[in-house]
PDB file of N, CA and C in Angstrom:
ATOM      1  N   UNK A   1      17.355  -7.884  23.371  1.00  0.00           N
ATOM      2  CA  UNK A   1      17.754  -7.953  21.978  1.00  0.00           C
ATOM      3  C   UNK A   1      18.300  -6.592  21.552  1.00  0.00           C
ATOM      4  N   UNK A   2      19.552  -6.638  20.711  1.00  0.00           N
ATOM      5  CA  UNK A   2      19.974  -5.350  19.876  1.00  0.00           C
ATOM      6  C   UNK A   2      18.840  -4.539  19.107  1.00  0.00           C
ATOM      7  N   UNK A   3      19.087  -3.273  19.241  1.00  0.00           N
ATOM      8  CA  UNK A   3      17.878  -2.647  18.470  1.00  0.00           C
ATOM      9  C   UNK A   3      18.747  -2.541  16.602  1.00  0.00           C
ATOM     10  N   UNK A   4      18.103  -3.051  16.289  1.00  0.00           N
ATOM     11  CA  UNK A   4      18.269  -3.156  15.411  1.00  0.00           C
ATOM     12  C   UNK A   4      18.291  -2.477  13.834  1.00  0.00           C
ATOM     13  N   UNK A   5      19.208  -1.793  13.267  1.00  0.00           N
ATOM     14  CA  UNK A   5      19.370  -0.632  12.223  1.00  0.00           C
ATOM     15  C   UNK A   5      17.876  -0.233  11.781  1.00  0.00           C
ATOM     16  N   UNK A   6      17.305  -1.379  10.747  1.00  0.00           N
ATOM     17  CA  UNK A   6      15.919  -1.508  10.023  1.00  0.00           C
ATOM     18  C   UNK A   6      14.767  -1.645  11.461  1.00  0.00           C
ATOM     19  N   UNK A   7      14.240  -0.338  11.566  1.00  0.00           N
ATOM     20  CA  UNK A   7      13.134  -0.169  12.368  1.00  0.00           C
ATOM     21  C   UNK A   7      11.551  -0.990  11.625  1.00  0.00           C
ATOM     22  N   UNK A   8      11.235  -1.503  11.880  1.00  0.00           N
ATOM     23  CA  UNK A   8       9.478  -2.551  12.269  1.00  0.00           C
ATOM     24  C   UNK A   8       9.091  -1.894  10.888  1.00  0.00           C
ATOM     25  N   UNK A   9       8.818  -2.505   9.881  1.00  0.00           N
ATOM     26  CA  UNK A   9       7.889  -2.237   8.773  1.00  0.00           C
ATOM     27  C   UNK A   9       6.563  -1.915   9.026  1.00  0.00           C
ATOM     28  N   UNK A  10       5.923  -0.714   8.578  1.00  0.00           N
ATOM     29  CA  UNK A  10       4.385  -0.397   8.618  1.00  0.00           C
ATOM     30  C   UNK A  10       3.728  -1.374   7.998  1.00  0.00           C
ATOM     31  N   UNK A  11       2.601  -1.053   8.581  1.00  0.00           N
ATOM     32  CA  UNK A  11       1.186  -1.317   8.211  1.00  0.00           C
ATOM     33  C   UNK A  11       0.929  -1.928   6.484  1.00  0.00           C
ATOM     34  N   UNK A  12       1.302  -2.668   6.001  1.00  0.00           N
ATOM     35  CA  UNK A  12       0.893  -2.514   4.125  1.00  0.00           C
ATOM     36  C   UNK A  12      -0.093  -3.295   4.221  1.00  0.00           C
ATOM     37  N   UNK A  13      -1.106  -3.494   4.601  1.00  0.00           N
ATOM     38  CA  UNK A  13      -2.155  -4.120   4.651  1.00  0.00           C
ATOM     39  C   UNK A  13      -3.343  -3.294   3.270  1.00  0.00           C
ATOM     40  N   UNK A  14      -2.968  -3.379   2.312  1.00  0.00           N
ATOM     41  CA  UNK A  14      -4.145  -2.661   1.029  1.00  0.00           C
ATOM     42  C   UNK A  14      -5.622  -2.314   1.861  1.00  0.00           C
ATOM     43  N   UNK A  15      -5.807  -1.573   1.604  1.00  0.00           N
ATOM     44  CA  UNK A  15      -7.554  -0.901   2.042  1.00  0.00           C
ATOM     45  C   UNK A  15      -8.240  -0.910   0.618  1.00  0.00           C
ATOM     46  N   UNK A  16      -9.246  -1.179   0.568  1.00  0.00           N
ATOM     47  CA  UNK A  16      -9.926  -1.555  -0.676  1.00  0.00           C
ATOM     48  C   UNK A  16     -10.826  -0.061  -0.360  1.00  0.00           C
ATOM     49  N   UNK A  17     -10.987   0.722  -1.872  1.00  0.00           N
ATOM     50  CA  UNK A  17     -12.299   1.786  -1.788  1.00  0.00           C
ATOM     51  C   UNK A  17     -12.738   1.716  -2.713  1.00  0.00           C
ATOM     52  N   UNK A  18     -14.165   1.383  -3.112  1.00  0.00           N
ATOM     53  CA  UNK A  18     -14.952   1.657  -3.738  1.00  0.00           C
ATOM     54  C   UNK A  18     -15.368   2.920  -4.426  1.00  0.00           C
ATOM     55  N   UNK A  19     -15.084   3.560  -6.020  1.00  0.00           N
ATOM     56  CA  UNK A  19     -15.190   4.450  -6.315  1.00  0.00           C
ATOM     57  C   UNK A  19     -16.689   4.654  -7.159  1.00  0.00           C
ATOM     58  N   UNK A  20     -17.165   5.610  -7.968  1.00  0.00           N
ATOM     59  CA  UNK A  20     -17.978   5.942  -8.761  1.00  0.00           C
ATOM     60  C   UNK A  20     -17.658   6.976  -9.479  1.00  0.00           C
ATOM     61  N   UNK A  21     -17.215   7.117 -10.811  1.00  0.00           N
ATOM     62  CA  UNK A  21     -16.530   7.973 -11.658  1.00  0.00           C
ATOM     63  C   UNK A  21     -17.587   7.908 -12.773  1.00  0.00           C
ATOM     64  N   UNK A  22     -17.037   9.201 -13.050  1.00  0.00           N
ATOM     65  CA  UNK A  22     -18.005   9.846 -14.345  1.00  0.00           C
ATOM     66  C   UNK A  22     -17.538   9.248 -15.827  1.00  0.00           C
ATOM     67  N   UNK A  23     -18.663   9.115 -16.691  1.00  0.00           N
ATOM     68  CA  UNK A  23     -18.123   8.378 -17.872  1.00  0.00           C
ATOM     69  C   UNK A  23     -17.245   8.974 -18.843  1.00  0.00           C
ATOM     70  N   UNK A  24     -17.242  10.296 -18.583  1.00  0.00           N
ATOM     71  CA  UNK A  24     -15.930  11.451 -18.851  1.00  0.00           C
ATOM     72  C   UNK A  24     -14.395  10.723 -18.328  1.00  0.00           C
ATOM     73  N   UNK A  25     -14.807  10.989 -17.224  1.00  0.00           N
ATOM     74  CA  UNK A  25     -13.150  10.406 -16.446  1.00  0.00           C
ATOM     75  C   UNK A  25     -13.314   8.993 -16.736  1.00  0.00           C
ATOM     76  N   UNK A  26     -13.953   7.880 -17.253  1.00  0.00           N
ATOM     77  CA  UNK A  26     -13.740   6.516 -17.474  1.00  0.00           C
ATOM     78  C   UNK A  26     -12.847   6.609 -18.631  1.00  0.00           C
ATOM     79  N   UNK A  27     -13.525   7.532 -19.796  1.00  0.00           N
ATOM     80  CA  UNK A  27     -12.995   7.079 -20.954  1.00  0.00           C
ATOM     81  C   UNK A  27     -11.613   7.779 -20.594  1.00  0.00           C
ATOM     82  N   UNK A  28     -10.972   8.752 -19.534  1.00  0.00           N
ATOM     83  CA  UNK A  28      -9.853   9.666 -19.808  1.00  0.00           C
ATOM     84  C   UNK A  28      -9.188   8.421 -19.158  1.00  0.00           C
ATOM     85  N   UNK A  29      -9.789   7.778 -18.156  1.00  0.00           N
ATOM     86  CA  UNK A  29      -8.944   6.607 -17.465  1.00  0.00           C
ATOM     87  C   UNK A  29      -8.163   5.448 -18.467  1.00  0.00           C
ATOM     88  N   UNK A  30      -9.295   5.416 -19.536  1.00  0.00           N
ATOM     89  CA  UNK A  30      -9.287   4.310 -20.493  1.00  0.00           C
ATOM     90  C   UNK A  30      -8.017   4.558 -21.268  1.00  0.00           C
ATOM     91  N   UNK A  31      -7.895   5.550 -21.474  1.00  0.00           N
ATOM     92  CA  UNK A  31      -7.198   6.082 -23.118  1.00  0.00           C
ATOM     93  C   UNK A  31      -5.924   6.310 -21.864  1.00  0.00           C
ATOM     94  N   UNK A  32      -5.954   6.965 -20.318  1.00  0.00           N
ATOM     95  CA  UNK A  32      -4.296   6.384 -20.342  1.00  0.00           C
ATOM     96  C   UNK A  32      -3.798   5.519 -19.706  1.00  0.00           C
ATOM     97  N   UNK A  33      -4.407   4.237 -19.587  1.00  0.00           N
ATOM     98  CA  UNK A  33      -3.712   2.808 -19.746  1.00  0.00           C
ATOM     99  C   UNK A  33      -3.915   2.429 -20.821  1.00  0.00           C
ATOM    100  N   UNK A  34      -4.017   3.186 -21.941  1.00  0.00           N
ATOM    101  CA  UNK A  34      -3.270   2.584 -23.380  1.00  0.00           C
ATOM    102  C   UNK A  34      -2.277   3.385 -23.542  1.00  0.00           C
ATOM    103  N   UNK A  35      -2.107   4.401 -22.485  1.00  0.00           N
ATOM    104  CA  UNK A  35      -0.754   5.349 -23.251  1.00  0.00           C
ATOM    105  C   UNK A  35       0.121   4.505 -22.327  1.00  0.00           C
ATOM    106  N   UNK A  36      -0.080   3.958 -21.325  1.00  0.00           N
ATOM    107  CA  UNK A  36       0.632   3.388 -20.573  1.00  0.00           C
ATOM    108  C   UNK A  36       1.307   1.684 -21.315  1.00  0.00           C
ATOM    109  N   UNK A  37       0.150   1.280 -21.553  1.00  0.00           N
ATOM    110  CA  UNK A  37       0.507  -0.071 -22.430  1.00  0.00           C
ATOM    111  C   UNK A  37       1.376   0.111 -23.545  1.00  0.00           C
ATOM    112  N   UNK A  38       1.319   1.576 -24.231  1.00  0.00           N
ATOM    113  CA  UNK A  38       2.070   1.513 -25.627  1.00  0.00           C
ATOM    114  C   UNK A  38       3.330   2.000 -24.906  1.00  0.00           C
ATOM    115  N   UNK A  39       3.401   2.918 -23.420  1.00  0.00           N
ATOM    116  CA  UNK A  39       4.979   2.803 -23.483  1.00  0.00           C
ATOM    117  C   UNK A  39       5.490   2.169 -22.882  1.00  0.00           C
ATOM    118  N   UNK A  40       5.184   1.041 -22.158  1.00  0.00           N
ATOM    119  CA  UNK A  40       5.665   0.531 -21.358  1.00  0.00           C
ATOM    120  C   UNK A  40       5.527  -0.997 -21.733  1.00  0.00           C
ATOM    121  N   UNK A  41       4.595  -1.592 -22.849  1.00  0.00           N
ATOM    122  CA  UNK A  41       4.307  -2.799 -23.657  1.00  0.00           C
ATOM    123  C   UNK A  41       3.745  -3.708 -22.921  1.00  0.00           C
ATOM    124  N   UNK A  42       3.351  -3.334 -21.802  1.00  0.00           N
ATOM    125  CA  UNK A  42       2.507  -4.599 -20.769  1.00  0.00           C
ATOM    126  C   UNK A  42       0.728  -2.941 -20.695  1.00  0.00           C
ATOM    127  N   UNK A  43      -0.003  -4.301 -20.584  1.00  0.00           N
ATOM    128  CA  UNK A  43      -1.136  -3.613 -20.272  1.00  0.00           C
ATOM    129  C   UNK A  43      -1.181  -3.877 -18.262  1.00  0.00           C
ATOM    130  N   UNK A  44      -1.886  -2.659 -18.026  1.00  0.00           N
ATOM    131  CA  UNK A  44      -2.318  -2.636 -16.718  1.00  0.00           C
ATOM    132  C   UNK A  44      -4.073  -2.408 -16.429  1.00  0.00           C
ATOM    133  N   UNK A  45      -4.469  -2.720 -15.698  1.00  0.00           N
ATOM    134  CA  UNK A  45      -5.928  -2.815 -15.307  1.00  0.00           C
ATOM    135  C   UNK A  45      -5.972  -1.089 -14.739  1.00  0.00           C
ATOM    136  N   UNK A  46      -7.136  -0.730 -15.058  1.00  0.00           N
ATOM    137  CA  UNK A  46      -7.096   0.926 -14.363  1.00  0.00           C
ATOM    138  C   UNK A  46      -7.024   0.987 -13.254  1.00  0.00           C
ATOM    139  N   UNK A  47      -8.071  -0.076 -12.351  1.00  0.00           N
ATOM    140  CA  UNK A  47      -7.764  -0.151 -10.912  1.00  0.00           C
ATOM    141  C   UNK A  47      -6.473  -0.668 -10.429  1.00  0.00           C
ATOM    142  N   UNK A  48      -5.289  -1.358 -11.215  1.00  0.00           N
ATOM    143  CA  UNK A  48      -4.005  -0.868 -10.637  1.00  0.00           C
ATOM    144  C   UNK A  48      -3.412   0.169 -11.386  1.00  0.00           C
ATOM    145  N   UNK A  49      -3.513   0.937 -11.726  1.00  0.00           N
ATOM    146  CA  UNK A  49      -2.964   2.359 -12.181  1.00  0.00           C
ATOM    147  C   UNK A  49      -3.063   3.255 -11.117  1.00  0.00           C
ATOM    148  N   UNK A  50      -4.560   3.429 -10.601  1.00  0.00           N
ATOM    149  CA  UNK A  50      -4.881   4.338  -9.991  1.00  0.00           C
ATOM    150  C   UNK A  50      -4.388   4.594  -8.564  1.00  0.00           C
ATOM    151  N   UNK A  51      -4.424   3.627  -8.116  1.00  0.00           N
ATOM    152  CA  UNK A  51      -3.210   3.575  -6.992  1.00  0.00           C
ATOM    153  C   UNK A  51      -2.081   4.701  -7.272  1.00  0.00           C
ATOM    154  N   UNK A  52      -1.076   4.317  -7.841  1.00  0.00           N
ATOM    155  CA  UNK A  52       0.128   4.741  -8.538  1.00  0.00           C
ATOM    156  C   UNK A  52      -0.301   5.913  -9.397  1.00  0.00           C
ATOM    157  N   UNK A  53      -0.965   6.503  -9.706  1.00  0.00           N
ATOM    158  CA  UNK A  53      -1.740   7.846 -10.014  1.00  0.00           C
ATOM    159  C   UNK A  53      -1.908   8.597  -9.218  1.00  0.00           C
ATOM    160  N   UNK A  54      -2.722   8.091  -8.002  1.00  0.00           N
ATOM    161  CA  UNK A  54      -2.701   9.401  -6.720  1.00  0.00           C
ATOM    162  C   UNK A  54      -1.475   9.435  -6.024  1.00  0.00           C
ATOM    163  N   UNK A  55      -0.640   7.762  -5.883  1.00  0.00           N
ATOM    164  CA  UNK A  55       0.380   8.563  -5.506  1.00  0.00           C
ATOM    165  C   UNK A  55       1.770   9.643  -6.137  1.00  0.00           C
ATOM    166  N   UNK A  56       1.782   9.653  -7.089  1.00  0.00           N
ATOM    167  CA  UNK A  56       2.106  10.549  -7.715  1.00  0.00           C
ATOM    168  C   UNK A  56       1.590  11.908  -7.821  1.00  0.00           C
ATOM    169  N   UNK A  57       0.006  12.064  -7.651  1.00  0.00           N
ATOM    170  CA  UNK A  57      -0.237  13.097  -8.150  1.00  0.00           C
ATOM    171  C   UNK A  57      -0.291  14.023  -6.269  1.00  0.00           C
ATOM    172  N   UNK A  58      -0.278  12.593  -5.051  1.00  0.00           N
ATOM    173  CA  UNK A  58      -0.184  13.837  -3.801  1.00  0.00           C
ATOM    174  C   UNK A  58       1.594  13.671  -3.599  1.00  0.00           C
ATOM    175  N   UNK A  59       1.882  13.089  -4.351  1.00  0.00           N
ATOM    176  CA  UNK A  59       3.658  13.725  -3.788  1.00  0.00           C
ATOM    177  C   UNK A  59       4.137  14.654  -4.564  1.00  0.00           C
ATOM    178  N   UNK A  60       3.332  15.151  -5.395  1.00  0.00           N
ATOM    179  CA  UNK A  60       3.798  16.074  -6.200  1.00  0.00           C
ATOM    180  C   UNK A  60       2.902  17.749  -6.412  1.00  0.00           C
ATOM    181  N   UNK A  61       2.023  17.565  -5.103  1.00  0.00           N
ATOM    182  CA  UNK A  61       1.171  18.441  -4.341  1.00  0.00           C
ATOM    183  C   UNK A  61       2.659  19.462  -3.784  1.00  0.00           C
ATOM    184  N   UNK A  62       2.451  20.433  -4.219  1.00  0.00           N
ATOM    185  CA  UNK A  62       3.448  21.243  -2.812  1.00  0.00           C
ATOM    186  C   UNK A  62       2.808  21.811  -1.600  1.00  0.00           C
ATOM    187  N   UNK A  63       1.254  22.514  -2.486  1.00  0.00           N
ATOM    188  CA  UNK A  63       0.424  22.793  -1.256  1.00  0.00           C
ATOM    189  C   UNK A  63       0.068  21.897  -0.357  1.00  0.00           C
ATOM    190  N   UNK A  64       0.083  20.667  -0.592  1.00  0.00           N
ATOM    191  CA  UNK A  64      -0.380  19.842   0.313  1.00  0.00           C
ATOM    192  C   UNK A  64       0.642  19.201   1.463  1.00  0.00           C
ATOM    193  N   UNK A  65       1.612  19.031   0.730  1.00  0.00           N
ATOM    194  CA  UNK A  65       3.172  19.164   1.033  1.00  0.00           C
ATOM    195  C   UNK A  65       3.192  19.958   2.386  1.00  0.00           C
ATOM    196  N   UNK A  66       3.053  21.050   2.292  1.00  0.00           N
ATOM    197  CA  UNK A  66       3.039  21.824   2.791  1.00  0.00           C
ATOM    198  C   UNK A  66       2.199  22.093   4.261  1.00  0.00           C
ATOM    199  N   UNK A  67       1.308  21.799   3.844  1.00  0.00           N
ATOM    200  CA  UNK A  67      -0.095  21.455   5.144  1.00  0.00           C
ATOM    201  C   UNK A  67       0.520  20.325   5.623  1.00  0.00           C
ATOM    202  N   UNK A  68       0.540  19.330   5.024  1.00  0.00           N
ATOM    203  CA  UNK A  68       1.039  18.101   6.212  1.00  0.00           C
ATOM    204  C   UNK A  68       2.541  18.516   6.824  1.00  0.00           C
ATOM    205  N   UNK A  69       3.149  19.319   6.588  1.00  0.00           N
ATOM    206  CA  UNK A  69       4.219  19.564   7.166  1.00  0.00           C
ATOM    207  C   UNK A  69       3.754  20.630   8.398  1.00  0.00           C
ATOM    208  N   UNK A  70       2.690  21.812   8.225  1.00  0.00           N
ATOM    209  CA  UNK A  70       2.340  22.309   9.140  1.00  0.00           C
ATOM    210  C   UNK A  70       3.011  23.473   9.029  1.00  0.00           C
ATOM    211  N   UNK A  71       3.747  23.587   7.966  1.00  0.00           N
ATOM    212  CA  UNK A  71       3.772  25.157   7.128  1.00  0.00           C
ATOM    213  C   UNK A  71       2.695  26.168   6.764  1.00  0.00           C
ATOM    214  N   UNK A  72       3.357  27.315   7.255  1.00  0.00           N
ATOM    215  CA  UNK A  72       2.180  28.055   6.828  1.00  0.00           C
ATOM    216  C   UNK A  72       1.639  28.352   5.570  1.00  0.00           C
ATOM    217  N   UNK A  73       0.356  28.823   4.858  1.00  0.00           N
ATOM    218  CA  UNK A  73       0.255  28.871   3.069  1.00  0.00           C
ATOM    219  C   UNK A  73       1.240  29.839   2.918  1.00  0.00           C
ATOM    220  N   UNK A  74       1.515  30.203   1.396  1.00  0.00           N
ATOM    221  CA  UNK A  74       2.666  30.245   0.820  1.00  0.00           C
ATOM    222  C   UNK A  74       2.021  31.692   0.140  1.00  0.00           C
TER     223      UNK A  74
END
């Protein structure tokens, strides 16, 4: 068979983790999926936010960026 342009799709199989958060970070969780609901006019559940929260918050890591690249610190 031709090898074909679009190489084999990964793994998306969801991994489920079980968290335990402080009632500090609940209510900060709380208040922004309402900032989220008022700008965006759909409500979201926190446990799908949070997903889409870390990934944002490690692609926007440089230090970390950085380590997985195998750069030296900065």
């Amino acid at each position: 068979m031709a090898a074909l342009k679009l190489s084999k799709l990964p793994d998306r199989t969801p991994i489920k983790i079980g968290i335990a958060v402080l009632p500090e970070l609940h209510d900060r969780l709380e208040a922004y999926a309402a900032a989220y609901a008022d700008a965006y006019g759909t409500a979201e559940p926190i446990a799908e936010l949070i997903p889409a929260m870390l990934t944002v918050f490690l692609d926007s890591d440089r230090a970390f960026a950085r380590t997985r690249r195998g750069d030296p610190a900065s």
